[in-house]
N, C-alpha and C. Protein backbone atom coordinates (compact mmCIF):
# COMPACT_ATOMS: atom_id res chain seq x y z
N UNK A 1 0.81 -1.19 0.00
CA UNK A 1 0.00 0.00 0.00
C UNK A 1 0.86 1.26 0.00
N UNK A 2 2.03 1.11 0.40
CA UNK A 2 2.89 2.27 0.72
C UNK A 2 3.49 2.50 -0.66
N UNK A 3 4.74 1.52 -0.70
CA UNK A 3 5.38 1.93 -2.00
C UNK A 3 5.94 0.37 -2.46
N UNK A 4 6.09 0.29 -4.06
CA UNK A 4 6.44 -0.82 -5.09
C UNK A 4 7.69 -1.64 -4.14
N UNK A 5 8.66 -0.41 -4.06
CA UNK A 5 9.95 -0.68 -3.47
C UNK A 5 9.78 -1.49 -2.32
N UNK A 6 9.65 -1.07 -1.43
CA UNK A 6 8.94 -1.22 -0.12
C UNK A 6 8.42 -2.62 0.43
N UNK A 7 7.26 -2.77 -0.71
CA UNK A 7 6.65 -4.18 -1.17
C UNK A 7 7.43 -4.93 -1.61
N UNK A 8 8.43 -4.93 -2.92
CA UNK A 8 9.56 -5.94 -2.92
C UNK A 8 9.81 -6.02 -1.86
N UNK A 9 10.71 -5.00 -1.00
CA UNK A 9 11.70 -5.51 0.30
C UNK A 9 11.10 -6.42 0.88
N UNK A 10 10.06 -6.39 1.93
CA UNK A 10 9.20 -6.61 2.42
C UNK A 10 8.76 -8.76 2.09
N UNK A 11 8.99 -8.30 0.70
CA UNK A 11 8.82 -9.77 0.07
C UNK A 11 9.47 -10.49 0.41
N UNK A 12 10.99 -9.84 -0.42
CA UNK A 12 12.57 -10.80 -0.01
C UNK A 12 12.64 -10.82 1.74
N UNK A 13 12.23 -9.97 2.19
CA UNK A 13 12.47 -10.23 3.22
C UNK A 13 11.87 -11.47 4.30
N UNK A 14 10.30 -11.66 3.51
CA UNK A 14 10.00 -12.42 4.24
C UNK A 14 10.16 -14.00 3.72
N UNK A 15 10.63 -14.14 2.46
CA UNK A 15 11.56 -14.92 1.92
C UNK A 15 12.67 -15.72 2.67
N UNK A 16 13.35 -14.63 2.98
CA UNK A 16 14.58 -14.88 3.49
C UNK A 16 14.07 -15.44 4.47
N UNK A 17 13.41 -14.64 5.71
CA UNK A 17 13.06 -15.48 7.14
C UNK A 17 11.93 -16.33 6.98
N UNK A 18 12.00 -17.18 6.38
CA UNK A 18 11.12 -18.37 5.67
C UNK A 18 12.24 -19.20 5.52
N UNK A 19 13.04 -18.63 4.91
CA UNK A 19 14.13 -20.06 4.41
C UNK A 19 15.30 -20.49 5.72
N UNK A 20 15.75 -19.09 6.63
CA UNK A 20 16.19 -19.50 7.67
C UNK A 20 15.67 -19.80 8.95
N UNK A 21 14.32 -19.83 8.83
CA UNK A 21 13.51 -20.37 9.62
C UNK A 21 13.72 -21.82 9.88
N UNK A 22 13.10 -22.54 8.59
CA UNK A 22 13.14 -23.55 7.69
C UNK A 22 14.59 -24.37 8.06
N UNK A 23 15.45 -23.44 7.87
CA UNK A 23 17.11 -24.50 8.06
C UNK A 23 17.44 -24.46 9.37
N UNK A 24 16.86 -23.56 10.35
CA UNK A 24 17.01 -23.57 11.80
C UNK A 24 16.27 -24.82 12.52
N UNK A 25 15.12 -24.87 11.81
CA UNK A 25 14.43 -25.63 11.98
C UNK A 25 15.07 -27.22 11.98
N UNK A 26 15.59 -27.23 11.05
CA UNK A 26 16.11 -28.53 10.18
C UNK A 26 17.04 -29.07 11.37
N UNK A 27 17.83 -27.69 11.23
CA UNK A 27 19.53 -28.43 12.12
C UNK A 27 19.08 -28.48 13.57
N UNK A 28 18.13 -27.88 13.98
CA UNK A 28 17.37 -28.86 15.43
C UNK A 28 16.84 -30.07 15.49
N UNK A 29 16.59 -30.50 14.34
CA UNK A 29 15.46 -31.36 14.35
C UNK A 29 16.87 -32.55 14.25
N UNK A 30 17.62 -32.28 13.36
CA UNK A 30 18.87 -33.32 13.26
C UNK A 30 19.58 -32.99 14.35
N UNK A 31 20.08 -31.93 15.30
CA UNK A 31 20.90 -32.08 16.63
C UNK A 31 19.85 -33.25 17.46
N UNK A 32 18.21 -32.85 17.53
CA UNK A 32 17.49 -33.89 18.83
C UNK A 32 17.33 -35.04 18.19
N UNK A 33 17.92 -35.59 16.88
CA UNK A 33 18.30 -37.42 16.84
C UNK A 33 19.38 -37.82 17.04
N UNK A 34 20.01 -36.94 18.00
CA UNK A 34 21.44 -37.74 18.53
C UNK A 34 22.58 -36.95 18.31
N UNK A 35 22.57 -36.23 16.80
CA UNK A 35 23.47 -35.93 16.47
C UNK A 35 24.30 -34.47 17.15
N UNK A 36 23.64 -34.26 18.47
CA UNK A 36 24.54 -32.83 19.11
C UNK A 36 25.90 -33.61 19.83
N UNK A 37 25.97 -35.07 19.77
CA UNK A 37 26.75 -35.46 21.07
C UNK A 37 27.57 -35.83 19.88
N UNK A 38 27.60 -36.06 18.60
CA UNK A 38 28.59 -36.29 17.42
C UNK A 38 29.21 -34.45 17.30
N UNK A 39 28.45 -33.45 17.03
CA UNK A 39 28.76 -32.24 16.74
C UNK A 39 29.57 -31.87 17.86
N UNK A 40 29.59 -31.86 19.05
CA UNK A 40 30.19 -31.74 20.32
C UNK A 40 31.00 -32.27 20.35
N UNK A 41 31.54 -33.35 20.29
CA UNK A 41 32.90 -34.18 20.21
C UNK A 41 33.63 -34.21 18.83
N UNK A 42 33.07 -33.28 17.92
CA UNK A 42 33.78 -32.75 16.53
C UNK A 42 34.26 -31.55 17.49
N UNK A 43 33.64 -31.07 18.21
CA UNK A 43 34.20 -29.58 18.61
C UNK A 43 35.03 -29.91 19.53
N UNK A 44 35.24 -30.43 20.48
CA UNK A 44 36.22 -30.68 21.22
C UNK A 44 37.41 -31.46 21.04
N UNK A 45 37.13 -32.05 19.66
CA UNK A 45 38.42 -32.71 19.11
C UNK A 45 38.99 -31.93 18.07
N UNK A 46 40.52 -31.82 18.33
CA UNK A 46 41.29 -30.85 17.33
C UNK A 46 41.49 -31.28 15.70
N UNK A 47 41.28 -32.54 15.54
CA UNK A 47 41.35 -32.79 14.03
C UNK A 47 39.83 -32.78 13.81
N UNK A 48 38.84 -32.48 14.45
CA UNK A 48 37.69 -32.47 13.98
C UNK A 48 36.95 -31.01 14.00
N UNK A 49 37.80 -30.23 14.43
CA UNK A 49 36.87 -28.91 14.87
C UNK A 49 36.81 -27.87 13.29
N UNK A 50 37.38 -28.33 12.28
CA UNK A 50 37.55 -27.56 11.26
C UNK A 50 35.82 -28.29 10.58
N UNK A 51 35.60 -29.41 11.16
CA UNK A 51 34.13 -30.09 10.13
C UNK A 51 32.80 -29.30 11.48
N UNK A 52 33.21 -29.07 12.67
CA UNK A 52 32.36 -28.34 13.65
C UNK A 52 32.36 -26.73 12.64
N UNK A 53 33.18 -26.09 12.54
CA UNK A 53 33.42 -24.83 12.24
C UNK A 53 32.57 -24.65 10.55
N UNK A 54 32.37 -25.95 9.90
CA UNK A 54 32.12 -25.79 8.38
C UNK A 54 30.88 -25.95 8.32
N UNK A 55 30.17 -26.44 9.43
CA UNK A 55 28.61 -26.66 10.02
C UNK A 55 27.97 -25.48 10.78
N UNK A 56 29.05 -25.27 11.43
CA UNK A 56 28.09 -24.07 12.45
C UNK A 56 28.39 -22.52 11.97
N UNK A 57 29.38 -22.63 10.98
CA UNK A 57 29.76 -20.96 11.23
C UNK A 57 28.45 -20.98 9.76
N UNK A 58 28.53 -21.68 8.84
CA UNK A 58 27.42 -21.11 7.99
C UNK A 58 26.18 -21.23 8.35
N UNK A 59 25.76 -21.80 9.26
CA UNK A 59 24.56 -22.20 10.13
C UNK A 59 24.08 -21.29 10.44
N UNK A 60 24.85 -20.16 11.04
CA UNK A 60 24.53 -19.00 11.78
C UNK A 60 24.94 -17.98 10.79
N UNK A 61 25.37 -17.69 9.79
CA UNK A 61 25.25 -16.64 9.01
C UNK A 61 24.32 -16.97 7.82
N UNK A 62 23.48 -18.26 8.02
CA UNK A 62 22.02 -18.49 7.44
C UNK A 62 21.44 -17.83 7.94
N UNK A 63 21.10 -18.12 9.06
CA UNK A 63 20.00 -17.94 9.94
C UNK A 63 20.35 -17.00 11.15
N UNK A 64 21.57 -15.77 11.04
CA UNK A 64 21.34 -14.79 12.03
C UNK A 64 21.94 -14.04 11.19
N UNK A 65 23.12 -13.77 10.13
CA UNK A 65 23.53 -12.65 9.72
C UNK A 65 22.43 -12.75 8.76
N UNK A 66 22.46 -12.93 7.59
CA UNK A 66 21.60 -12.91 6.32
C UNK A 66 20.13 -12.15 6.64
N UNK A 67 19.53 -12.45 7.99
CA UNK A 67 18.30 -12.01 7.87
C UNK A 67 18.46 -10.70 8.26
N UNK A 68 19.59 -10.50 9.51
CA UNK A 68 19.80 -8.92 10.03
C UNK A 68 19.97 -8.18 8.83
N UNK A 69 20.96 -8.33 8.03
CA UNK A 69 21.30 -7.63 6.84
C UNK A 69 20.11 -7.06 5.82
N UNK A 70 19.14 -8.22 5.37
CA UNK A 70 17.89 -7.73 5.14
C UNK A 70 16.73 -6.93 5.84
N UNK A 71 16.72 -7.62 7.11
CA UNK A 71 16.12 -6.71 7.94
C UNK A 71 16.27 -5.24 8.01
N UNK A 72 17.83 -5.19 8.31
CA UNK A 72 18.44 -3.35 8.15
C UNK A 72 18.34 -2.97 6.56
N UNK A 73 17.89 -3.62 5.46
CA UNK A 73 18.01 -3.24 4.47
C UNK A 73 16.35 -2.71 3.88
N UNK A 74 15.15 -3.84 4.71
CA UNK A 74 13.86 -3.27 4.50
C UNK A 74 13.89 -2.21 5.48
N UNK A 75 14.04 -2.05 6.42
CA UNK A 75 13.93 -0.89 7.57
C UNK A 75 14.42 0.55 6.75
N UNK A 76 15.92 0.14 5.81
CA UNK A 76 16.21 1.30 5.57
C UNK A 76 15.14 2.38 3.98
N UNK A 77 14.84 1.04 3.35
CA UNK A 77 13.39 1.33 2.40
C UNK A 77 12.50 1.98 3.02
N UNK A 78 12.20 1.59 3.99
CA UNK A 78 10.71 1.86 4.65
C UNK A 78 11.11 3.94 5.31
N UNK A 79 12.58 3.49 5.95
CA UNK A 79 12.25 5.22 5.84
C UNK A 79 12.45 6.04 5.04
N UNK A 80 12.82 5.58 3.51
CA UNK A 80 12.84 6.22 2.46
C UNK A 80 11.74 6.62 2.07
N UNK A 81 10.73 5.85 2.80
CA UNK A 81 9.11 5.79 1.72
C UNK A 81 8.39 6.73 2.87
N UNK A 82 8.83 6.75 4.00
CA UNK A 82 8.33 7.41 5.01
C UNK A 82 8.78 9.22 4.79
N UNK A 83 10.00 9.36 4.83
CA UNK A 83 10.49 10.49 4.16
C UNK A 83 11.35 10.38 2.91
N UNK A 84 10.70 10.52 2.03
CA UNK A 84 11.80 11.04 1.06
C UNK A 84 12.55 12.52 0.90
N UNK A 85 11.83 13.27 1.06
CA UNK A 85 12.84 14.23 1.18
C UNK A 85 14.04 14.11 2.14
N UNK A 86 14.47 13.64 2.89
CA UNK A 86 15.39 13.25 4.11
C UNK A 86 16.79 12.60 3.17
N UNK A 87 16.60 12.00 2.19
CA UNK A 87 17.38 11.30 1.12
C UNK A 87 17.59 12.73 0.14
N UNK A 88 16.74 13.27 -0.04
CA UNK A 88 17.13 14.33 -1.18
C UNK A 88 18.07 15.25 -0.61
N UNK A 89 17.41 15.28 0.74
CA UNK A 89 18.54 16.65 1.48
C UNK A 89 19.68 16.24 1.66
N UNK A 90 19.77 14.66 2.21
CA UNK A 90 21.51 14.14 2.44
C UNK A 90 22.49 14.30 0.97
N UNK A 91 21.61 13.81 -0.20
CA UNK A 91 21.84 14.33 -1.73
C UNK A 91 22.83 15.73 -1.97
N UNK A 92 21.60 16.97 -1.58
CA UNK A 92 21.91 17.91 -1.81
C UNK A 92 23.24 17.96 -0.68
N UNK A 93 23.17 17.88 0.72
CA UNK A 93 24.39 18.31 1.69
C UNK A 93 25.36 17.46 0.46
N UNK A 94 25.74 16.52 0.61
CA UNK A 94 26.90 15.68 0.17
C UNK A 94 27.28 16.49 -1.01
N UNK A 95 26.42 17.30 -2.01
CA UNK A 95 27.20 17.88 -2.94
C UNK A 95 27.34 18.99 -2.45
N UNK A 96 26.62 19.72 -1.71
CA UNK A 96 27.45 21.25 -1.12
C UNK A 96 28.98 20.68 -0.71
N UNK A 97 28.75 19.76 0.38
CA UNK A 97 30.48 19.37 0.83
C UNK A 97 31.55 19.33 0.00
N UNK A 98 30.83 18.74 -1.46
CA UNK A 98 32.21 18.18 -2.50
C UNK A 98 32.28 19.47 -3.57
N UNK A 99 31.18 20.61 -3.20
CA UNK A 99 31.70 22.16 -3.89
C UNK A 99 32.33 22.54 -2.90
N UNK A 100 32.22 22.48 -1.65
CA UNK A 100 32.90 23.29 -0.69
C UNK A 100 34.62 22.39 -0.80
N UNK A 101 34.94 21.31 -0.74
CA UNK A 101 35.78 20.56 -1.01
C UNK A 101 36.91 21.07 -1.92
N UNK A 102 36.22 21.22 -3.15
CA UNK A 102 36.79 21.48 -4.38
C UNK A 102 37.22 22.93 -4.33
N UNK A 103 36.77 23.96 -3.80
CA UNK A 103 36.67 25.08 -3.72
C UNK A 103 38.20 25.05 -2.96
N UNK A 104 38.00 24.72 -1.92
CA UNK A 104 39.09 24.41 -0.88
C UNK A 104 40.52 24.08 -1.52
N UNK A 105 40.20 23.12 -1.81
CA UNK A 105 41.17 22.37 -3.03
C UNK A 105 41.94 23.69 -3.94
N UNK A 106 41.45 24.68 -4.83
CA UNK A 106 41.92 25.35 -5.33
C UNK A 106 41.91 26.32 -4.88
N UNK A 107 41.63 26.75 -3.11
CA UNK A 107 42.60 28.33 -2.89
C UNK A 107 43.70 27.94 -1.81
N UNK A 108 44.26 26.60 -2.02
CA UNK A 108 45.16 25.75 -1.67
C UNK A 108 46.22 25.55 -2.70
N UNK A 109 45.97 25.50 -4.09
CA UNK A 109 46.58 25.66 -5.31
C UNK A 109 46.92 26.87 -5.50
N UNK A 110 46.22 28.13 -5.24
CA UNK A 110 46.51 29.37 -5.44
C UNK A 110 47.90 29.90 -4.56
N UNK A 111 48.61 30.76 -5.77
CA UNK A 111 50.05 31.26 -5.28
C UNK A 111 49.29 32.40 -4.05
C-alpha cells in the first residue's frame, strides 16, 4: 500500500526469514536425533573442529547474519518511503560538501 519498493523488500524479506527459519528448523530437528553429542565431540576434538566450524559458522550466518542484513536493508526502504525528502537533502548536503571541497582544493593551489 505504501510503495512498489517497499513491497519488494518486504517480500525478499519475508523470503529470506522463511528459508532460515526452515534451516534452523532442520539443524534442530537433526541435533534432537542424537546428532549434538557427534557435533560436540567434533568440537572438542582438534582434528575435527575444522568439520564443527564448516557446520556451524554457515549455520549461523544463514540464519542470524543474512536475515539482520535484510532486515536493516527493509527498515532502511521503509524510511525512504516514510520520508523522502530526508534522502534528497543528504543528496543535496553531500554535494554542497564536495563544492565546498573542491573550492578548498583550489585556494590551496593558489600562489
Amino acid at each position: 500500500m505504501l510503495n512498489q519498493d517497499y513491497g519488494k523488500a518486504t517480500l525478499i524479506e519475508a523470503v529470506v526469514f522463511i528459508i532460515s527459519n526452515c534451516a534452523a528448523g532442520g539443524f534442530n530437528f537433526w541435533l534432537a536425533n542424537g546428532e549434538i553429542s557427534v557435533l560436540r565431540n567434533d568440537r572438542e576434538d582438534d582434528a575435527t573442529a575444522r568439520v564443527f566450524a564448516a557446520i556451524v559458522i554457515p549455520y549461523f550466518i544463514l540464519t542470524e547474519f543474512v536475515p539482520c542484513i535484510v532486515f536493516a536493508r527493509t527498515i532502511k526502504i521503509f524510511g525512504n518511503v516514510m520520508e523522502p525528502e530526508q534522502e534528497e537533502d543528504e543528496q543535496v548536503e553531500q554535494e554542497l560538501n564536495n563544492q565546498r571541497e573542491v573550492a578548498r582544493r583550489e585556494q590551496a593551489r593558489a600562489p
